[in-house]
Protein backbone atom coordinates (compact mmCIF):
# COMPACT_ATOMS: atom_id res chain seq x y z
CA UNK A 1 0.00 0.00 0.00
CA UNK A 2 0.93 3.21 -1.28
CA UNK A 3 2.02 5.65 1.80
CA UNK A 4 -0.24 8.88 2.22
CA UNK A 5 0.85 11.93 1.51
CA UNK A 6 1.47 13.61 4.90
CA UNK A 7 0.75 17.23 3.07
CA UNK A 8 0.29 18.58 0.00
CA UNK A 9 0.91 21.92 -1.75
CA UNK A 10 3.75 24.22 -3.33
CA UNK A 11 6.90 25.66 -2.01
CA UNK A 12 7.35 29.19 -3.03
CA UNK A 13 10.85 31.30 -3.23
CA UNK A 14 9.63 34.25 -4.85
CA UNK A 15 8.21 34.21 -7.80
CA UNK A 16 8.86 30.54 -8.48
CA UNK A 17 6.46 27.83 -6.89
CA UNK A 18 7.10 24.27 -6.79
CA UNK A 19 4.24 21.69 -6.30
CA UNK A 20 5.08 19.03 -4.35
CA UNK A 21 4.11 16.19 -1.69
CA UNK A 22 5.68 15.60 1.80
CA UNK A 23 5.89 11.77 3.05
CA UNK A 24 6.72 10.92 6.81
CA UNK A 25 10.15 9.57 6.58
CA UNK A 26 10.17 7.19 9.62
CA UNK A 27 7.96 4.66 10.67
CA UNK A 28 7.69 2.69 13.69
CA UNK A 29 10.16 0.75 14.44
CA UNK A 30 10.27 -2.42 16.56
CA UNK A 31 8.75 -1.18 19.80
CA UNK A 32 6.21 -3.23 21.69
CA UNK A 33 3.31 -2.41 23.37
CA UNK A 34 1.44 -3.78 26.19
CA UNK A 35 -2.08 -4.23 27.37
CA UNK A 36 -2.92 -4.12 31.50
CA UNK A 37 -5.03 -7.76 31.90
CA UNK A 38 -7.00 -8.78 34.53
CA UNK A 39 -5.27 -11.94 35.90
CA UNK A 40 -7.87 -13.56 38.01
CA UNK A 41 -10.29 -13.22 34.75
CA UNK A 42 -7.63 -12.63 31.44
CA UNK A 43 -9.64 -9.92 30.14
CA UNK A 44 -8.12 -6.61 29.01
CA UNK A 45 -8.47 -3.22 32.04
CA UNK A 46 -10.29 -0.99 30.13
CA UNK A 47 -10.56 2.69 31.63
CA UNK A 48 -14.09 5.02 32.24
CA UNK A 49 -14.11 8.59 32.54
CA UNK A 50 -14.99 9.82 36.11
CA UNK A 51 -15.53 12.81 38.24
CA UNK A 52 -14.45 12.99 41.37
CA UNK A 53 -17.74 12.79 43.49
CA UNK A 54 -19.88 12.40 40.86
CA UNK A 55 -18.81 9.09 39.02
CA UNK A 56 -18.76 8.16 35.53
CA UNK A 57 -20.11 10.63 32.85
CA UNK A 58 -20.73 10.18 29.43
CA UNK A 59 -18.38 11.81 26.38
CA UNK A 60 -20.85 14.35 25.17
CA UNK A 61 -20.55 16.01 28.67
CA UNK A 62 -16.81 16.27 28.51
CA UNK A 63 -15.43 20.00 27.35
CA UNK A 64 -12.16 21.26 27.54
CA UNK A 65 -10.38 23.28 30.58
CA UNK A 66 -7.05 24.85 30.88
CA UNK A 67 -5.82 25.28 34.18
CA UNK A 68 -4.95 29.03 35.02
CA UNK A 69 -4.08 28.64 38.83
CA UNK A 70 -5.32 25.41 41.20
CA UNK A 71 -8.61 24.25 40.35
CA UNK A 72 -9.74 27.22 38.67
CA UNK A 73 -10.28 26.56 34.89
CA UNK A 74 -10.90 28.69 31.51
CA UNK A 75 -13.23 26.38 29.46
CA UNK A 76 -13.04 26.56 25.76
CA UNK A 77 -16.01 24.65 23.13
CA UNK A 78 -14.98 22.79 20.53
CA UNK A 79 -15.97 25.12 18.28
CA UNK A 80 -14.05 27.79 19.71
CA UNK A 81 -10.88 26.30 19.43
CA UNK A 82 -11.66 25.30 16.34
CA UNK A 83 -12.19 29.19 15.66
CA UNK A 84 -8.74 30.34 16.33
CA UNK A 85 -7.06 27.45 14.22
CA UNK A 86 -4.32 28.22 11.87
CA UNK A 87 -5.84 27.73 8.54
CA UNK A 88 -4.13 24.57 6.51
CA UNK A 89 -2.27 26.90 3.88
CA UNK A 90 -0.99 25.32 0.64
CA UNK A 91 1.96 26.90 0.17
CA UNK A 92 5.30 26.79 2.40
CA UNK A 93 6.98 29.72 1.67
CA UNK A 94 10.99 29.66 1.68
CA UNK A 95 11.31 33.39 4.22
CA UNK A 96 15.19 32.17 5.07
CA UNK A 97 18.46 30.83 4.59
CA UNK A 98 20.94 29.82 6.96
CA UNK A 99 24.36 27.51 7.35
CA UNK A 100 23.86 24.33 8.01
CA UNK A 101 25.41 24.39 11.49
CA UNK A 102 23.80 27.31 12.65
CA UNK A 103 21.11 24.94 13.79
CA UNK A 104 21.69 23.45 16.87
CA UNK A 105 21.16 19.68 16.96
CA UNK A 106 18.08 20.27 19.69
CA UNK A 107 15.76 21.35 17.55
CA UNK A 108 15.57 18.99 15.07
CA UNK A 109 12.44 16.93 15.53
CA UNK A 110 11.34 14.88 12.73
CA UNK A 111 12.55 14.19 9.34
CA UNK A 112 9.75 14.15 6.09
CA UNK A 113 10.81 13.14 1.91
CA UNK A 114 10.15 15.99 -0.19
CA UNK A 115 9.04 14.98 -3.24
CA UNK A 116 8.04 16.71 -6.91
CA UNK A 117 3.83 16.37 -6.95
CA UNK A 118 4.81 15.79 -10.73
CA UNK A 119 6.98 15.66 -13.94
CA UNK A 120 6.25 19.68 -14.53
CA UNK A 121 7.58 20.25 -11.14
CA UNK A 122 10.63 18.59 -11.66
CA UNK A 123 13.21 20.79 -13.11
CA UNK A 124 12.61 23.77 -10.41
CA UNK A 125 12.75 20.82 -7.89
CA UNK A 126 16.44 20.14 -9.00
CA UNK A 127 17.23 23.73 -8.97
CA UNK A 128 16.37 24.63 -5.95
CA UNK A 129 17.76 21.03 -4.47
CA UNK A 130 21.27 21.92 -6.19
CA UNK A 131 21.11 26.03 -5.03
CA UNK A 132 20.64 24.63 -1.73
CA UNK A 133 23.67 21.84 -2.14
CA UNK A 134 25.98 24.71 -3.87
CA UNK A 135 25.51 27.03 -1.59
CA UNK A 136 25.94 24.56 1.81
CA UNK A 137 23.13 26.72 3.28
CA UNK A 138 19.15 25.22 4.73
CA UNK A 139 16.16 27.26 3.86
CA UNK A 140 13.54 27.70 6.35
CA UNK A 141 9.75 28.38 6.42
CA UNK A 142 6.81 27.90 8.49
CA UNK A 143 4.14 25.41 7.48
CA UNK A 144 0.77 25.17 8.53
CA UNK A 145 -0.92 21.72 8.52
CA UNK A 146 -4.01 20.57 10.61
CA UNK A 147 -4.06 23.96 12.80
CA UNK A 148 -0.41 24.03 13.74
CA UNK A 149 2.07 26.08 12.27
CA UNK A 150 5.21 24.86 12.25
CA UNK A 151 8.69 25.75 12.00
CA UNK A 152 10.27 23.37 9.04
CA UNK A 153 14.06 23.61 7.51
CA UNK A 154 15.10 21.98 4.09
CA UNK A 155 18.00 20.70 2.72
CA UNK A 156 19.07 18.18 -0.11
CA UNK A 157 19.26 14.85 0.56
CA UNK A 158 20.75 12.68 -2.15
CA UNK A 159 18.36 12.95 -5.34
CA UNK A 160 15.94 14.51 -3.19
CA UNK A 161 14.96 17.45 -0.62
CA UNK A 162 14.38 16.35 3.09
CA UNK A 163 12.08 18.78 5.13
CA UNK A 164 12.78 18.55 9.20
CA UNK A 165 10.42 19.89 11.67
CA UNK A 166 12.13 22.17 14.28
CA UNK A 167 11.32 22.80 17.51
CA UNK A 168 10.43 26.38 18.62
CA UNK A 169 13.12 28.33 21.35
CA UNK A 170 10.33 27.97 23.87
CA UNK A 171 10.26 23.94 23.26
CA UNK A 172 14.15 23.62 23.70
CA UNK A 173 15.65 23.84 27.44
CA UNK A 174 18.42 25.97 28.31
CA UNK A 175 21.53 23.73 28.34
CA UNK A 176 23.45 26.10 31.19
CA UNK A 177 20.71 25.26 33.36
CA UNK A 178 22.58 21.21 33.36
CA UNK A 179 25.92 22.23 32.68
CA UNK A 180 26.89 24.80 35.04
CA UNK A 181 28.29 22.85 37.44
CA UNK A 182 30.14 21.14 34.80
CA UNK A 183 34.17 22.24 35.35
CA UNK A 184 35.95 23.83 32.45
CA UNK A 185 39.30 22.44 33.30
CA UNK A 186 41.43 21.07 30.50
CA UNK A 187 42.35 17.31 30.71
CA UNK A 188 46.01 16.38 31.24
CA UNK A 189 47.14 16.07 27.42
CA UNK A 190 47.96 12.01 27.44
CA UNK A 191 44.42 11.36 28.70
CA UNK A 192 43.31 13.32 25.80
CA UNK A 193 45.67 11.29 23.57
CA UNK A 194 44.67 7.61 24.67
CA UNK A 195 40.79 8.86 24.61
CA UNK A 196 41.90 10.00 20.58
CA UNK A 197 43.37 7.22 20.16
CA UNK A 198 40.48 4.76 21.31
CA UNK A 199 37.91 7.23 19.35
CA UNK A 200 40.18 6.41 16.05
CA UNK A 201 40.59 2.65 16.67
CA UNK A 202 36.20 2.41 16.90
CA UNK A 203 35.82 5.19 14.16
CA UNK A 204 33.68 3.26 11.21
CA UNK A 205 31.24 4.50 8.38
CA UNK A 206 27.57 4.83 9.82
CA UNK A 207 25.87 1.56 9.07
CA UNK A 208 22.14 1.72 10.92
CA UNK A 209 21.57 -2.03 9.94
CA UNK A 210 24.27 -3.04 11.71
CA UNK A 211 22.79 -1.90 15.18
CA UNK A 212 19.52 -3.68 16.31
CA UNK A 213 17.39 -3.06 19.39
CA UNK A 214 18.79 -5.55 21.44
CA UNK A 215 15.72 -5.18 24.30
CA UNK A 216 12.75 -5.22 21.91
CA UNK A 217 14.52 -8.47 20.06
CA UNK A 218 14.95 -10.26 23.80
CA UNK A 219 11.22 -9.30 24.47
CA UNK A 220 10.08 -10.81 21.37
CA UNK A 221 12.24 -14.19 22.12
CA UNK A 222 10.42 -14.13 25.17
CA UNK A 223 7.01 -13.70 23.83
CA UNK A 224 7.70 -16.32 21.32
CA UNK A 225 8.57 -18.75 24.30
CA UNK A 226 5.64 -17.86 26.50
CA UNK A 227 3.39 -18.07 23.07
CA UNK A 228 4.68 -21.61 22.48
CA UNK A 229 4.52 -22.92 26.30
CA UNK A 230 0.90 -22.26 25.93
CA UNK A 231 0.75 -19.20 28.57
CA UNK A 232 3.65 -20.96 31.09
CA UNK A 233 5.45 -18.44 32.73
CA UNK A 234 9.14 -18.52 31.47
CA UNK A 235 11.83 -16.81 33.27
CA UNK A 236 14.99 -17.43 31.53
CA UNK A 237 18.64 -17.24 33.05
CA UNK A 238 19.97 -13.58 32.54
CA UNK A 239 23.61 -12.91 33.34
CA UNK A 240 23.91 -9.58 34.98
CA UNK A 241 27.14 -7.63 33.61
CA UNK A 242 29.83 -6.87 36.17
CA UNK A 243 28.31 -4.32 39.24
CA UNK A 244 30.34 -1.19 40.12
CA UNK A 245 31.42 -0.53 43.40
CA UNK A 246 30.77 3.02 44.25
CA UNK A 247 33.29 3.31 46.86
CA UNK A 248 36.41 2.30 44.90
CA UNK A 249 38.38 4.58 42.77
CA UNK A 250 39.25 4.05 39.20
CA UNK A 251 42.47 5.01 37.88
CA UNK A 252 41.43 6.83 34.05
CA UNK A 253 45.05 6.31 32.53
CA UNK A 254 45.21 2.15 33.25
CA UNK A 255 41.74 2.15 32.63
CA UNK A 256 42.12 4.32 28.78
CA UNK A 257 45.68 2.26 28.75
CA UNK A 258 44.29 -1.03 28.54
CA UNK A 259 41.38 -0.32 26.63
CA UNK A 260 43.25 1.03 23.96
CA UNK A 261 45.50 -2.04 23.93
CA UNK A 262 42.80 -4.85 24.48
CA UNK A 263 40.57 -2.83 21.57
CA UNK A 264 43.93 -3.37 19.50
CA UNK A 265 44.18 -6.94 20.10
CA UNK A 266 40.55 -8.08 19.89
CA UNK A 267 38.96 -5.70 17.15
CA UNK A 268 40.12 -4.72 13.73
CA UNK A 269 39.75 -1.20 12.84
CA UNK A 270 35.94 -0.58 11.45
CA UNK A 271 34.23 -3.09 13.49
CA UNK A 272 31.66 -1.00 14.51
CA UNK A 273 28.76 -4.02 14.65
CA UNK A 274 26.36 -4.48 17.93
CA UNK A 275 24.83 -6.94 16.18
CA UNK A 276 26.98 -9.75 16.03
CA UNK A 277 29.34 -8.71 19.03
CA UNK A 278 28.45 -7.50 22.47
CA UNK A 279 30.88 -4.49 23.61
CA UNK A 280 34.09 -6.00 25.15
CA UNK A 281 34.34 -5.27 29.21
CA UNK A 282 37.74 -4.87 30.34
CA UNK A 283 38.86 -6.40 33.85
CA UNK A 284 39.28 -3.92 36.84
CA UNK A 285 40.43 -4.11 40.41
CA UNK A 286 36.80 -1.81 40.89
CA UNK A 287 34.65 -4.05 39.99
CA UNK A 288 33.11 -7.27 41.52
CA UNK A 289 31.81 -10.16 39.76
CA UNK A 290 28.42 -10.41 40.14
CA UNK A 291 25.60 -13.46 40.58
CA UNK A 292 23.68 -14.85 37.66
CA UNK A 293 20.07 -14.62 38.03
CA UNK A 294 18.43 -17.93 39.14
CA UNK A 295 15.09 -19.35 36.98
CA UNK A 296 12.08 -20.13 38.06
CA UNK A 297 8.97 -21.93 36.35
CA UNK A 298 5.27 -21.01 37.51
CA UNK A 299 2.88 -23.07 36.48
């Protein structure tokens, strides 16, 4: 099945418009969701609506409420918010350019495929994707779709344009407010060379198939089991990596010493799979070996 179009209409720089079709460019990937079941009876929890005193009520006596100080509300109709909505415009207009890096990396949100809406479209498509590539710079624009207007940035992306949605200033978090505490102290210069070092040894080409959610692929195997056992409970041996001891200290140059010479030994350079290899641990005098978790079976 064909995807859907996620909007439709023209970019505009200028006098030139370009009619074209945005498609979500991600999808969900392999997360797993769960249902709350009743265990005495199997049966799925479901959840009512109820006021506090008064009990359950039905939907059509539900409006909304935005809370302007502790229990005091402003309530809005539906068809007063509906009022005030930012009208689904057709055209994204191009109002900016800027470098590449002036956008900081926490405000990218979500990436969408750009595409030409049809063969007449084409050829300012490919001008404006090649303007953009020569000149290294990301246009910007606000687009309105389904009564949000939002803040979107393109740029090319191989044979095509990729539009990201960007978060406003207001949605971002100062960074200070985490770091300040932070010291600004420069390391002693052969820590910095064994961490450069290390970083070289694991540097690889980006290769997203090569990584795998390693969780969500355990949880399946265990669904799979429990599916098979016909609803037995299965709780499976899981060997616990080594636990660090919070009151011994560990010395960063053995530590960065011997990583640098076991990653030598163990790993060619460009092995950069989690696949097909879990990360090597190196021994340490700080840490402690740990139990393996014991099974059980319920019936």
């Amino acid at each position: 099945m064909a995807a859907r179009a996620y909007w439709q209409g023209q970019i505009r720089l200028a006098l030139v418009s370009i009619p074209v079709e945005i498609y979500p460019a991600t999808k969900s990937g392999a997360s797993i969701s769960f249902r709350q079941i009743h265990e005495p009876s199997g049966k799925p929890v479901k959840y009512e609506k109820v006021v506090p005193g008064v009990g359950p009520v039905s939907t059509d006596e539900i409006i909304k409420g935005y809370e302007i100080s502790k229990g005091n509300y402003v309530l809005l109709e539906n068809e007063e918010i509906e009022a005030v909505r930012i009208e689904s415009r057709k055209t994204l207009e191009l109002v900016q350019f800027v470098e590449a890096h002036e956008i900081d990396v926490l405000y990218f949100e979500k990436p969408y495929y750009v595409v030409p809406a049809d063969d007449l479209a084409e050829e300012a498509y490919i001008v404006l994707r090649e303007a953009l590539r020569a000149s290294k710079k990301v246009a910007l624009g606000q687009l309105s779709v389904r009564g949000r207007e939002q803040l979107v940035s393109l740029k090319p992306c191989g044979k095509g344009i990729v539009l990201e949605m960007l978060r406003y200033a207001d949605e971002v978090r100062e960074a200070k407010t985490y770091f300040r505490d932070i010291p600004d102290d420069d390391p002693e210069e052969e820590l910095l060379d064994l961490a450069a070092t290390l970083i070289d040894k694991k540097t690889a080409p980006f290769e997203p198939g090569e990584f795998e959610n390693r969780y969500v692929a355990a949880l399946k195997d265990l669904i799979d089991k429990k599916a098979k056992a016909k609803g037995d409970a299965v709780i499976e041996d899981v060997e616990e990596g080594p636990a660090s001891s919070g009151g011994n200290v560990i010395d960063l140059m053995a530590a960065l010493r011997q990583s640098v010479e076991g990653d030598g030994k163990s790993a060619s350079k460009g092995s950069g799979s989690s696949k097909s290899k879990s990360p090597s641990r190196s021994k340490s005098p700080a840490r402690s070996k740990s139990s393996s978790g014991r099974s059980r079976k319920r019936a």
